[in-house]
N, C-alpha and C. Protein backbone atom coordinates (compact mmCIF):
# COMPACT_ATOMS: atom_id res chain seq x y z
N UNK A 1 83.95 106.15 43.53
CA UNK A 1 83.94 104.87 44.22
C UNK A 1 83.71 105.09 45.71
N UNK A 2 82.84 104.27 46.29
CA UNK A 2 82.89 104.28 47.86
C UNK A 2 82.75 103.02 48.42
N UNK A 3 82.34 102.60 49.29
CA UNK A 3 82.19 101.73 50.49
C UNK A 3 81.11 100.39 49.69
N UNK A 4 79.95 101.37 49.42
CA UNK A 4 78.67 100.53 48.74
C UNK A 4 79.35 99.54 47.70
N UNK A 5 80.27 100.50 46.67
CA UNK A 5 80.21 99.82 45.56
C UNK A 5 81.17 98.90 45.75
N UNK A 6 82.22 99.16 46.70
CA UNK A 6 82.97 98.22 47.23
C UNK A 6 82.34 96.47 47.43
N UNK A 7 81.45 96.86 47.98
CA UNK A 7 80.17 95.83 48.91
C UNK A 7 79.80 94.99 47.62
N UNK A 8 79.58 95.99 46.66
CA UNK A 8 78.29 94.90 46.06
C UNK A 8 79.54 94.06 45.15
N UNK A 9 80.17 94.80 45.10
CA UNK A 9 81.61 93.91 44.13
C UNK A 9 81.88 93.00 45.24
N UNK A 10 82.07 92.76 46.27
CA UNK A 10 82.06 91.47 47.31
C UNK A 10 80.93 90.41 46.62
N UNK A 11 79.81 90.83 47.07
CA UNK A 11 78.70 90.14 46.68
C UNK A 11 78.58 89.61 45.49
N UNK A 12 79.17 90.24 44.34
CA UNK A 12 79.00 89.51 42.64
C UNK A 12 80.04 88.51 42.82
N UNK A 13 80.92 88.58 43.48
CA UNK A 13 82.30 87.40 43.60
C UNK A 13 81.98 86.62 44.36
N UNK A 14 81.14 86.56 45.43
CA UNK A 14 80.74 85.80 46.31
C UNK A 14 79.92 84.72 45.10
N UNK A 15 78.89 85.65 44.92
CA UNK A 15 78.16 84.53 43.57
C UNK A 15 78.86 83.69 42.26
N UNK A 16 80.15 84.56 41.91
CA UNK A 16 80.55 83.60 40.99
C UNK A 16 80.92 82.41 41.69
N UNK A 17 81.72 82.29 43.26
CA UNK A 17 82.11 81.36 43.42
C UNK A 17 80.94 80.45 44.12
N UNK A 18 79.97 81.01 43.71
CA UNK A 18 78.87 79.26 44.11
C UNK A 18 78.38 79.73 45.16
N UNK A 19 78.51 80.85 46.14
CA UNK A 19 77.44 80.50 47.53
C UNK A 19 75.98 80.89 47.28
N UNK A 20 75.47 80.56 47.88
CA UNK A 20 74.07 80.41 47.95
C UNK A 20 73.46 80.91 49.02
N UNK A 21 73.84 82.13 49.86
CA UNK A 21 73.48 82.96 50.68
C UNK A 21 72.85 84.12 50.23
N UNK A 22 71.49 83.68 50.09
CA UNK A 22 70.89 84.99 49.47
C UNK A 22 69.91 85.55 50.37
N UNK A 23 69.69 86.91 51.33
CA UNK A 23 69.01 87.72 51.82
C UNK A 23 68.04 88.71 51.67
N UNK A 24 67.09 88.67 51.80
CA UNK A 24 65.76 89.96 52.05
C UNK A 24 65.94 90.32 52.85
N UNK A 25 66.22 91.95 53.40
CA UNK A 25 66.18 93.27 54.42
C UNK A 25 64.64 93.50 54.46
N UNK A 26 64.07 93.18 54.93
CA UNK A 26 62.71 93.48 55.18
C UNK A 26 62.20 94.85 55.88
N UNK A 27 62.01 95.74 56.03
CA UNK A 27 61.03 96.40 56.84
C UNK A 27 60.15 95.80 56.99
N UNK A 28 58.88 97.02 57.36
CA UNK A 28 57.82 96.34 57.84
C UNK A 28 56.27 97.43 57.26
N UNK A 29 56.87 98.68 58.06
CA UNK A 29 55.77 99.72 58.30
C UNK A 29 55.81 100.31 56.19
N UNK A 30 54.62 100.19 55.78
CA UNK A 30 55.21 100.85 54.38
C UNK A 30 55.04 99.53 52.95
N UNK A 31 55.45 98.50 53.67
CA UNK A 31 55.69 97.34 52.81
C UNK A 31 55.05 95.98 53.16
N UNK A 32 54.36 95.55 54.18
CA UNK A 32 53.50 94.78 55.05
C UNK A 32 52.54 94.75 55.68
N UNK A 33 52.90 96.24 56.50
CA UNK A 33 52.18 96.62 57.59
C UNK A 33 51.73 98.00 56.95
N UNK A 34 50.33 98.07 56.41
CA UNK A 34 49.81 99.17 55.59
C UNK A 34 48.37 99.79 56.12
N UNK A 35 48.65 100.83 56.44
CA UNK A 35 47.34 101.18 57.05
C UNK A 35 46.03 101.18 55.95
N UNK A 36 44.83 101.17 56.30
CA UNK A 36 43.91 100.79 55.87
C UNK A 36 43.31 102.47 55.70
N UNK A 37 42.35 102.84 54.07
CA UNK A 37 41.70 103.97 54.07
C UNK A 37 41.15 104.35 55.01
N UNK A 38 40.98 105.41 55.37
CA UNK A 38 40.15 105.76 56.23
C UNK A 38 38.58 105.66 55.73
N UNK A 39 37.80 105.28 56.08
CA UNK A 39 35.85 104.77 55.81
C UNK A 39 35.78 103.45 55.35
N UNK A 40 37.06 102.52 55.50
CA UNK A 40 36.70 101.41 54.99
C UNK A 40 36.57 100.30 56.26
N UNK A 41 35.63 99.56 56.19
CA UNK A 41 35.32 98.92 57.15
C UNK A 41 36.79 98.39 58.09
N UNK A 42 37.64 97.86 57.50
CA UNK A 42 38.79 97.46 57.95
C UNK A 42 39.48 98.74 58.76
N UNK A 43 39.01 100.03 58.37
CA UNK A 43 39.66 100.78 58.97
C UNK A 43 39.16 101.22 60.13
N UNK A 44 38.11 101.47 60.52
CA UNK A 44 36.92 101.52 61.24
C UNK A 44 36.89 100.36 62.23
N UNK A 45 37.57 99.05 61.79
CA UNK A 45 37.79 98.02 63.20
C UNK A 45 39.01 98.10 63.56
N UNK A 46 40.30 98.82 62.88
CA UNK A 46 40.78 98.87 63.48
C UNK A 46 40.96 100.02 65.00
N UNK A 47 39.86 101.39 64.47
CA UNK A 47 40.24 102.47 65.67
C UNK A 47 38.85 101.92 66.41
N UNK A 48 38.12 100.76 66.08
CA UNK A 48 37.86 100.33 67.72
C UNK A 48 38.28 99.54 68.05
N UNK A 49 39.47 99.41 68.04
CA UNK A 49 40.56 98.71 68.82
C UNK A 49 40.67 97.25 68.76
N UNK A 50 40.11 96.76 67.75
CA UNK A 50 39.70 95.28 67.79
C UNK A 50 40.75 94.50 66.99
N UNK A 51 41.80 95.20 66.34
CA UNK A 51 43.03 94.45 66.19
C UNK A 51 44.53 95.96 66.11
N UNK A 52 45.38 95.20 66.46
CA UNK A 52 47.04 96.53 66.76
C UNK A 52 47.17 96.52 65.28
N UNK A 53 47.52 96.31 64.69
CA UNK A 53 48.51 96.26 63.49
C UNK A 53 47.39 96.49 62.24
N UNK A 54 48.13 96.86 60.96
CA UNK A 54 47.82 96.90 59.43
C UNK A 54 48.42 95.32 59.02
N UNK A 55 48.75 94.59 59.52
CA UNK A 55 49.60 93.61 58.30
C UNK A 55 48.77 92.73 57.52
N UNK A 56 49.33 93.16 56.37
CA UNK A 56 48.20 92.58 54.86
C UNK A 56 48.43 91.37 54.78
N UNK A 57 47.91 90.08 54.77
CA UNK A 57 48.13 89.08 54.42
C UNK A 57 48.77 88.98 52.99
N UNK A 58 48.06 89.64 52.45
CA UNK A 58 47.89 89.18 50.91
C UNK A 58 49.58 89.70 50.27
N UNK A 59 49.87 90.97 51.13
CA UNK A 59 51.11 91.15 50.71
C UNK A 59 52.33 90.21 51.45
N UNK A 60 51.66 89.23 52.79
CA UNK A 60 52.75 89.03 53.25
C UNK A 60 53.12 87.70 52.41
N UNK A 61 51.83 87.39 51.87
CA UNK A 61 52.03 85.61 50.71
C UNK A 61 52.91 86.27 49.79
N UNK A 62 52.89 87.70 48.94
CA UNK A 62 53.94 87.72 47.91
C UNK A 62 55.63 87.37 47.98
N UNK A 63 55.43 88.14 49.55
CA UNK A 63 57.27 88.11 50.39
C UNK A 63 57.18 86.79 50.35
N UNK A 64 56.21 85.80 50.83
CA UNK A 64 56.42 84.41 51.11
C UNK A 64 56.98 83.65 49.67
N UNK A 65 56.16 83.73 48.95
CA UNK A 65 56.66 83.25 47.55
C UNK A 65 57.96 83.75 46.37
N UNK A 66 58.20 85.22 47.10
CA UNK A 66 59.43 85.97 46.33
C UNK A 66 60.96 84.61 47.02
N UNK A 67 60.56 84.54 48.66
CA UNK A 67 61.71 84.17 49.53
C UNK A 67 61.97 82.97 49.09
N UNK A 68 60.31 82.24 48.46
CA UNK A 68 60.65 80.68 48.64
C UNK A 68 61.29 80.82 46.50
N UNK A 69 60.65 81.30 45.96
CA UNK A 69 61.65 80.99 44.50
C UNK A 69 62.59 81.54 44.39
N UNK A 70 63.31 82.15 45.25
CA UNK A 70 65.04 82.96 45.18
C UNK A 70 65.76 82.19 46.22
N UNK A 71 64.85 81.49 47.35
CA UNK A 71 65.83 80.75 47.81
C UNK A 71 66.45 82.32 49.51
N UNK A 72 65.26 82.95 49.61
CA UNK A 72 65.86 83.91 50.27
C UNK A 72 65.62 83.74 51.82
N UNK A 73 66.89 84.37 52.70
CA UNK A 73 66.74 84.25 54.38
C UNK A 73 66.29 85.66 54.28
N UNK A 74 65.12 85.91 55.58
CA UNK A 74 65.09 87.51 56.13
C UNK A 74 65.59 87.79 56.48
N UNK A 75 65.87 88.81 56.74
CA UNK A 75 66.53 89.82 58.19
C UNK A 75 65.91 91.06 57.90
N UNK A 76 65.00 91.15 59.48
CA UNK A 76 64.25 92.71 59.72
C UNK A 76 65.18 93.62 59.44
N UNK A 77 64.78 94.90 59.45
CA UNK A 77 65.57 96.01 59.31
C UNK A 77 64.42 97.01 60.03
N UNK A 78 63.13 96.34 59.99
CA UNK A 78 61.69 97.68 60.07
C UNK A 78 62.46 98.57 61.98
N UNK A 79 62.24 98.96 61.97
CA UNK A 79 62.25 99.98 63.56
C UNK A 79 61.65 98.97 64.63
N UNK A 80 60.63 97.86 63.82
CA UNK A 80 59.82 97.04 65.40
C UNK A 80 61.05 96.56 65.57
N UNK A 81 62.05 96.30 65.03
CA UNK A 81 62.86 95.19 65.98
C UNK A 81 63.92 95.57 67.51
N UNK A 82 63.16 97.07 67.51
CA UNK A 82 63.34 97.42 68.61
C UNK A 82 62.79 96.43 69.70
N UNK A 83 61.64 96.23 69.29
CA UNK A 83 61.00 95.18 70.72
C UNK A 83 61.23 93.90 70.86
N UNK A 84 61.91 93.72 69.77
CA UNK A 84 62.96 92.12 69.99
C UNK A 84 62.16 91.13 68.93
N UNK A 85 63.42 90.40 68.43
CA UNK A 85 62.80 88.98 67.21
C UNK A 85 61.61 88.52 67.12
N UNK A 86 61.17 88.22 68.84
CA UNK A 86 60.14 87.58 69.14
C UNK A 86 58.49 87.99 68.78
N UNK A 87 58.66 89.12 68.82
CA UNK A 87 57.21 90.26 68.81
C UNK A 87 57.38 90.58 67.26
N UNK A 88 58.73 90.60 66.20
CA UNK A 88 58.28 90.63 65.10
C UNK A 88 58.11 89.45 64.26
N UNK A 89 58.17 88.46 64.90
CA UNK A 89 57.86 87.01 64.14
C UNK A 89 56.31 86.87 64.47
N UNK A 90 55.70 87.28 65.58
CA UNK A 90 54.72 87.15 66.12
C UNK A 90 53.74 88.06 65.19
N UNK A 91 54.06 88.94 64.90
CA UNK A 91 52.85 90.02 63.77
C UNK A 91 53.32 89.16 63.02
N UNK A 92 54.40 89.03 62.10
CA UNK A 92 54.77 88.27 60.77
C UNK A 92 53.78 86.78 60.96
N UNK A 93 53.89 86.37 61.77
CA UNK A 93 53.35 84.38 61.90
C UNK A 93 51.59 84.94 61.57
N UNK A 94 51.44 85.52 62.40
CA UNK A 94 49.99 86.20 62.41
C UNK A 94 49.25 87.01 61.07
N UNK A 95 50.38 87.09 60.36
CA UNK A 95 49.86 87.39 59.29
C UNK A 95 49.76 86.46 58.13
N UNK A 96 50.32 85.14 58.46
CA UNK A 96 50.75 84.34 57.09
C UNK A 96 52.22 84.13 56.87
N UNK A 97 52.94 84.82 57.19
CA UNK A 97 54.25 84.65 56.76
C UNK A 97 54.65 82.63 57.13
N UNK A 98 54.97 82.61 56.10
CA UNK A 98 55.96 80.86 56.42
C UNK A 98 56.77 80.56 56.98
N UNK A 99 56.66 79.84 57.97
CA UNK A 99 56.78 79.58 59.16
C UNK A 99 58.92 78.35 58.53
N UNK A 100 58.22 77.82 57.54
CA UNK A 100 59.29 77.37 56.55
C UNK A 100 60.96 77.92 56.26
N UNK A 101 60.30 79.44 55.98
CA UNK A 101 61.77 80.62 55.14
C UNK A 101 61.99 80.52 56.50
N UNK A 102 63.70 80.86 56.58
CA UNK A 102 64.84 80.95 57.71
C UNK A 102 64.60 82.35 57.22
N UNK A 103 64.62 83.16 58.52
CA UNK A 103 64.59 84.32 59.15
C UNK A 103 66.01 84.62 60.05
N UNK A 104 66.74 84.84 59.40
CA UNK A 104 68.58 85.18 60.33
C UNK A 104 68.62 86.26 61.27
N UNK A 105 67.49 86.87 61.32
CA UNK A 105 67.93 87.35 62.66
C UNK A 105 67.46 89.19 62.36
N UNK A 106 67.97 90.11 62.98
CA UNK A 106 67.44 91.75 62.70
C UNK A 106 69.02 92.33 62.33
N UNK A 107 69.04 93.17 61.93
CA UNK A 107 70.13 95.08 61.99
C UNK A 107 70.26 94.57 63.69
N UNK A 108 71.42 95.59 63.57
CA UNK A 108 72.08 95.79 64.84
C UNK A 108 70.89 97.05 65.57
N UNK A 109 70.69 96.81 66.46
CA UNK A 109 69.77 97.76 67.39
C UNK A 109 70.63 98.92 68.22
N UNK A 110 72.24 98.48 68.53
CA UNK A 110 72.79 99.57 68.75
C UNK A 110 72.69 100.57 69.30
N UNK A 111 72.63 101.02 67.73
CA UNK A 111 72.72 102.70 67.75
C UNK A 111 71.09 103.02 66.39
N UNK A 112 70.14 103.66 67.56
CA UNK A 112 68.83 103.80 66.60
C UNK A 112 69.03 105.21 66.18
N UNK A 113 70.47 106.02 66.08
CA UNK A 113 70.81 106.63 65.06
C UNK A 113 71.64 106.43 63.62
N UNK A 114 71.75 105.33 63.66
CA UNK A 114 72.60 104.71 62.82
C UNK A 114 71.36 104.47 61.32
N UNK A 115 72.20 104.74 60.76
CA UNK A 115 71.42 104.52 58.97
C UNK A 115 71.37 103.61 58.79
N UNK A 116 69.88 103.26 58.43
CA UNK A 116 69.10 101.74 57.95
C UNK A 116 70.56 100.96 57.00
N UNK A 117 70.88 102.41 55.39
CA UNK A 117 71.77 101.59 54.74
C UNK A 117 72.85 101.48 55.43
N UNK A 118 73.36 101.88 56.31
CA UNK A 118 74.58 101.38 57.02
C UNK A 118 74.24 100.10 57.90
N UNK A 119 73.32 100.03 58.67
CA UNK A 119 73.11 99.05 59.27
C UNK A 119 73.15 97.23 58.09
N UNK A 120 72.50 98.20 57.18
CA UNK A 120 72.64 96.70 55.73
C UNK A 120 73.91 96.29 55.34
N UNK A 121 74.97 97.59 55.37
CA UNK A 121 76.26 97.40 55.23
C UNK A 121 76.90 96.46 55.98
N UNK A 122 76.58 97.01 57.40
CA UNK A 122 77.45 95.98 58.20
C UNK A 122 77.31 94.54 58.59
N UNK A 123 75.77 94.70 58.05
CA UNK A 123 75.30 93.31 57.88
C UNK A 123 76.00 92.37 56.92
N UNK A 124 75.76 92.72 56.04
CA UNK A 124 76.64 91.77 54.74
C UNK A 124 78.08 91.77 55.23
N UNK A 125 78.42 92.60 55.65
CA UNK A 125 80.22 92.85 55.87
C UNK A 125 80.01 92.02 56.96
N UNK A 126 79.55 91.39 57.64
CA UNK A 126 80.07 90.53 58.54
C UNK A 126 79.59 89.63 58.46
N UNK A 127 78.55 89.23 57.35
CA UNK A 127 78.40 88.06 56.91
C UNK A 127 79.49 87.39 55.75
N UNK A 128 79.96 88.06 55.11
CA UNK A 128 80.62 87.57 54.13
C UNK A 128 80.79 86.97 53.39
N UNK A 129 79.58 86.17 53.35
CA UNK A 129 79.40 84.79 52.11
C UNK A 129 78.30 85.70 51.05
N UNK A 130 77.60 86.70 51.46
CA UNK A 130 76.69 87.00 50.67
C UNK A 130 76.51 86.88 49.13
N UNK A 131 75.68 85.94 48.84
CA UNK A 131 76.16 86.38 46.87
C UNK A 131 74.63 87.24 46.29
N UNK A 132 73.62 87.72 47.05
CA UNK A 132 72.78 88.44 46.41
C UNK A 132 72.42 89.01 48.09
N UNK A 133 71.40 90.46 47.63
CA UNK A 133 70.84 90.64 48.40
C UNK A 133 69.63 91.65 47.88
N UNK A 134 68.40 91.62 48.49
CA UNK A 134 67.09 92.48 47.90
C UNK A 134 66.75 93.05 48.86
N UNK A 135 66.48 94.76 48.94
CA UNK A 135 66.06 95.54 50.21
C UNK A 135 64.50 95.77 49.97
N UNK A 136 63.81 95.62 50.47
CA UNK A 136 62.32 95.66 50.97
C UNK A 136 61.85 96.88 51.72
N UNK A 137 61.37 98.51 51.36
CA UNK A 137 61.77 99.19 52.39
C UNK A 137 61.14 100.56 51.76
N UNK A 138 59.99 101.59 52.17
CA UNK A 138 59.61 102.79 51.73
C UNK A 138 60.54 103.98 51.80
N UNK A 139 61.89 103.72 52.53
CA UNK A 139 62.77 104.99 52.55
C UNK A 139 63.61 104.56 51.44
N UNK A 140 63.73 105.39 50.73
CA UNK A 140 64.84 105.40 49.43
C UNK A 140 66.29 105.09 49.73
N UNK A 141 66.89 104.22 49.18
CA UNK A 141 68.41 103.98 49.71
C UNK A 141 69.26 104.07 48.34
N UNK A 142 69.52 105.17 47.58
CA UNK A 142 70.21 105.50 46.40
C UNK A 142 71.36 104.56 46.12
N UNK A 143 72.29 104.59 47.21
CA UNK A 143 73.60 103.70 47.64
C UNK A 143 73.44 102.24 46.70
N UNK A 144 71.70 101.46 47.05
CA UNK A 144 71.80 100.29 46.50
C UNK A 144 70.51 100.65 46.15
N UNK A 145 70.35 101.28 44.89
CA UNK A 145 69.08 101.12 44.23
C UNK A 145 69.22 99.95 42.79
N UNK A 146 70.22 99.27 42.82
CA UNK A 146 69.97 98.15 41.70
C UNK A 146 69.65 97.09 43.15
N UNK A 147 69.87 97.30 44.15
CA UNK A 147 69.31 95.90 45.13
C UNK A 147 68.10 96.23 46.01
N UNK A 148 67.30 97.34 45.79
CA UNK A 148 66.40 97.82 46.62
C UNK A 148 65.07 97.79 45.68
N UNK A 149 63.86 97.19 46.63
CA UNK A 149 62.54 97.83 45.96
C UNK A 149 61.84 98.96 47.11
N UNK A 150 62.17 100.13 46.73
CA UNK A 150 61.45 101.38 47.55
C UNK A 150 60.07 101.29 47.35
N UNK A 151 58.79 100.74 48.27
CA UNK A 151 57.32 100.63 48.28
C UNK A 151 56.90 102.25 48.71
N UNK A 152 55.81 102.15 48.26
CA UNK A 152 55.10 103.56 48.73
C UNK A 152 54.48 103.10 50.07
N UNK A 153 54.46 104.09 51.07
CA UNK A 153 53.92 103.65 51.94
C UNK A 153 52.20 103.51 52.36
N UNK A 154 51.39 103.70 50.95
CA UNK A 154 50.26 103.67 51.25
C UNK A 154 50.08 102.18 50.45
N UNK A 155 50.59 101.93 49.82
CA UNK A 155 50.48 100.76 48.77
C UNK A 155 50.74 99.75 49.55
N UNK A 156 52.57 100.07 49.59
CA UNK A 156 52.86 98.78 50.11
C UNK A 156 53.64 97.95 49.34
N UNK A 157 53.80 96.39 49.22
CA UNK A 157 54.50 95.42 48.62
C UNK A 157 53.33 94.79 47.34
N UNK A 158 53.16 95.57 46.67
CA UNK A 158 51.61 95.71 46.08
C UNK A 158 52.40 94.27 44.45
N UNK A 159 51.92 94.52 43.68
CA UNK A 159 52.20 93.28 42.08
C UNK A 159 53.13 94.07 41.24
N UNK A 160 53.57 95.33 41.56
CA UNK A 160 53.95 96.08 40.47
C UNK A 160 55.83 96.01 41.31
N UNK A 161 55.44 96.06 42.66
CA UNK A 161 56.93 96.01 43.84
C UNK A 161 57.53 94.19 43.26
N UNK A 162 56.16 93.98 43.37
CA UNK A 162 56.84 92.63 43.50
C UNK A 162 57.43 92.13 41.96
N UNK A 163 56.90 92.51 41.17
CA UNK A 163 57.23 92.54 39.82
C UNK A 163 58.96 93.06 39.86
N UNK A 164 59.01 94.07 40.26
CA UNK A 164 60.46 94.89 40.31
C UNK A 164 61.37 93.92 41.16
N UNK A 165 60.66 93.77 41.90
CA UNK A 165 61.76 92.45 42.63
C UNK A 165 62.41 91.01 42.46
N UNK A 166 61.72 90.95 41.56
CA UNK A 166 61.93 89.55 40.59
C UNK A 166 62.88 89.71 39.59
N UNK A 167 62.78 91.21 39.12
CA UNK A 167 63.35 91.49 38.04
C UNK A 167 65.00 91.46 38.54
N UNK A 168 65.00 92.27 39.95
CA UNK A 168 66.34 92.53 40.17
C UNK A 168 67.07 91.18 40.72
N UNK A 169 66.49 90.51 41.15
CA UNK A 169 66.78 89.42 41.74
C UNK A 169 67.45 88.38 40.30
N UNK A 170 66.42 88.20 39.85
CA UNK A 170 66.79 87.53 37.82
C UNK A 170 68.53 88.14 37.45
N UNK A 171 68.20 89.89 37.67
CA UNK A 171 69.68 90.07 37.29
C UNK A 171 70.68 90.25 38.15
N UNK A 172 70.86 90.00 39.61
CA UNK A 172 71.55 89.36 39.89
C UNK A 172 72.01 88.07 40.34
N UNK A 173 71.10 87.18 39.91
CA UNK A 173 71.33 85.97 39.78
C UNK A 173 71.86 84.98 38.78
N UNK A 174 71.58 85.81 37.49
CA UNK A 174 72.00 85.47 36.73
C UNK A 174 73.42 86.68 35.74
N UNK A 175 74.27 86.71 36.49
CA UNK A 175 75.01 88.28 36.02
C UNK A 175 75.48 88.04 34.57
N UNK A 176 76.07 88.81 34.34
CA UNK A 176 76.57 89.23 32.69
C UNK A 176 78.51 88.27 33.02
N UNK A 177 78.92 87.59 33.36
CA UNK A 177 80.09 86.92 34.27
C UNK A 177 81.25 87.54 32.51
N UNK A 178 81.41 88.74 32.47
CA UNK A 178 82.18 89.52 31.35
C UNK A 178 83.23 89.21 31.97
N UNK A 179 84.95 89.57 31.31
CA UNK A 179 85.60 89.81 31.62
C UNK A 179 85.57 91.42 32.15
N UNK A 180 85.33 92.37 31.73
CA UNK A 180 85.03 93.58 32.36
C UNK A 180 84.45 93.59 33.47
N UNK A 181 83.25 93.01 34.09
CA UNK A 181 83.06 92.62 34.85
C UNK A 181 84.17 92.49 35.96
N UNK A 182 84.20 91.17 36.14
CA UNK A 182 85.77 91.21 36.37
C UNK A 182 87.02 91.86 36.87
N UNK A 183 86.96 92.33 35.50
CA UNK A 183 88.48 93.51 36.32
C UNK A 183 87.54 94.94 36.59
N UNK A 184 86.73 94.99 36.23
CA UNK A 184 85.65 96.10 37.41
C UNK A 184 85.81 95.93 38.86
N UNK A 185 85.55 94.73 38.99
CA UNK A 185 85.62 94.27 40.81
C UNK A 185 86.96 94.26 41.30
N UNK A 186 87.89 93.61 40.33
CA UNK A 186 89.33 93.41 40.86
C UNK A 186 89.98 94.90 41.13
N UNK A 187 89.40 95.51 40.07
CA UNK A 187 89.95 97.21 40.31
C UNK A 187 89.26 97.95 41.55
N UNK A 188 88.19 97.36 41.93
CA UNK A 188 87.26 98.41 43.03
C UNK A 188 88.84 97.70 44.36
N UNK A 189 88.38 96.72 44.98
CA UNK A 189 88.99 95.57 45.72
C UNK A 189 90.65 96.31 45.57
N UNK A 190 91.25 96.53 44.67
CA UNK A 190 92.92 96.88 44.43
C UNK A 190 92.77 98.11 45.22
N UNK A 191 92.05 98.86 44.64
CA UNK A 191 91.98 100.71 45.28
C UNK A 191 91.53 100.86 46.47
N UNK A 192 90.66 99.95 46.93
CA UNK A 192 90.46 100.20 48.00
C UNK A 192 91.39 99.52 49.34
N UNK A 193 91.89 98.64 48.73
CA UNK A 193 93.48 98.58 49.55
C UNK A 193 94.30 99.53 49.57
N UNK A 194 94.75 100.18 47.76
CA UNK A 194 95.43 101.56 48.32
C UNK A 194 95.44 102.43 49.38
N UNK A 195 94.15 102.99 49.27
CA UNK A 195 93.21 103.51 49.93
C UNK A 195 93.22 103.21 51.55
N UNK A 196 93.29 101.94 51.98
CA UNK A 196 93.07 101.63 53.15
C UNK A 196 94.77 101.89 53.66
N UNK A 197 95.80 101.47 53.15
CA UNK A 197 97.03 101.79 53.17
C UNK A 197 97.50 102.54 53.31
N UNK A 198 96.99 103.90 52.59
CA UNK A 198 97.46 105.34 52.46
C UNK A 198 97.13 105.68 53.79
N UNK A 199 95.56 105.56 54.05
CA UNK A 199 95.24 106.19 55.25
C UNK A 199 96.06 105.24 56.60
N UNK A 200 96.23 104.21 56.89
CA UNK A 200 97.53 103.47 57.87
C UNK A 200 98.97 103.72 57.75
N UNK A 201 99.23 104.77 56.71
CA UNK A 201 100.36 105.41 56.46
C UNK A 201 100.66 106.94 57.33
């Protein structure tokens, strides 16, 4: 047992009791923003400088349509949000993204040594209503691989990502509401009070 599984047992209880706070962790570079072959015309305008960025339209309509039938808010996580909200809404608007989906905001900028999945952690942990969440993102995050779609970074957010994302989203939206279930979470939640106790002891 650790911290994660702690988390996502928040999150399945959050959903039984009705909220409707559901989030996409977005990156960017890997899953949006995809560089183009090298000899293909697109690639070739981009190194004469005639546009900054890779961002695929075509992948950014899938995010658009995943957000709008789950009902999902963004929040960046990609590294641009180093340069602030503004400059990544600005590639995102520019690419298609819907102007519609609520976008809540980025990861803590902090500490840009701090782990992407920790940064997701503390996100939800201080949101606290969370009842689902889907990570969007080419670095592997083991911690939450039933809530993550890991893209390749040459691909991208391609029909096969987005396929996987529907899927996970379906099952946690619609959970198995067992009694096991249940006292699964109530038991994570008990121990980790022990736990928190022992060590304030």
């Amino acid at each position: 047992m650790n911290r994660y599984e702690v988390l996502l047992a928040d999150v399945r209880r959050n959903h039984r009791k009705g909220s409707r706070h559901r989030l996409l962790f977005l990156d960017f570079d890997g899953v949006v923003n995809v560089p183009f072959a090298p000899g293909t015309p697109e690639f070739e305008q981009a190194m004469r400088g005639e546009t900054n960025d890779f961002f695929r339209p075509e992948m950014v309509d899938r995010v658009n349509r995943l957000c709008r039938d789950y009902g999902l808010a963004v929040v960046i996580t990609s590294s641009w949000r180093y340069s602030g909200l503004d400059y990544c809404l600005s590639h995102l608007y520019r690419a298609g993204f819907d102007r519609t989906i609520p976008v809540e905001g980025m990861t803590d900028t902090d500490d840009p040594l701090f782990r992407r999945e920790d940064e997701i952690y503390r996100y939800v942990m201080q949101a606290r209503d969370v009842s689902a969440f889907l990570i969007l993102d080419d670095i592997p995050m083991d911690c939450y691989r039933t809530h993550q779609v890991c893209t390749d970074f040459e691909t991208g957010y391609d029909e096969t990502c987005d396929a996987r994302a529907r899927e996970l989203l379906d099952g946690m939206l619609q959970p198995k509401d067992s009694v096991f279930m249940r006292a699964w979470d109530a038991m994570i939640v008990w121990m980790t009070e022990i736990f928190r106790t022992e060590r304030e002891d």
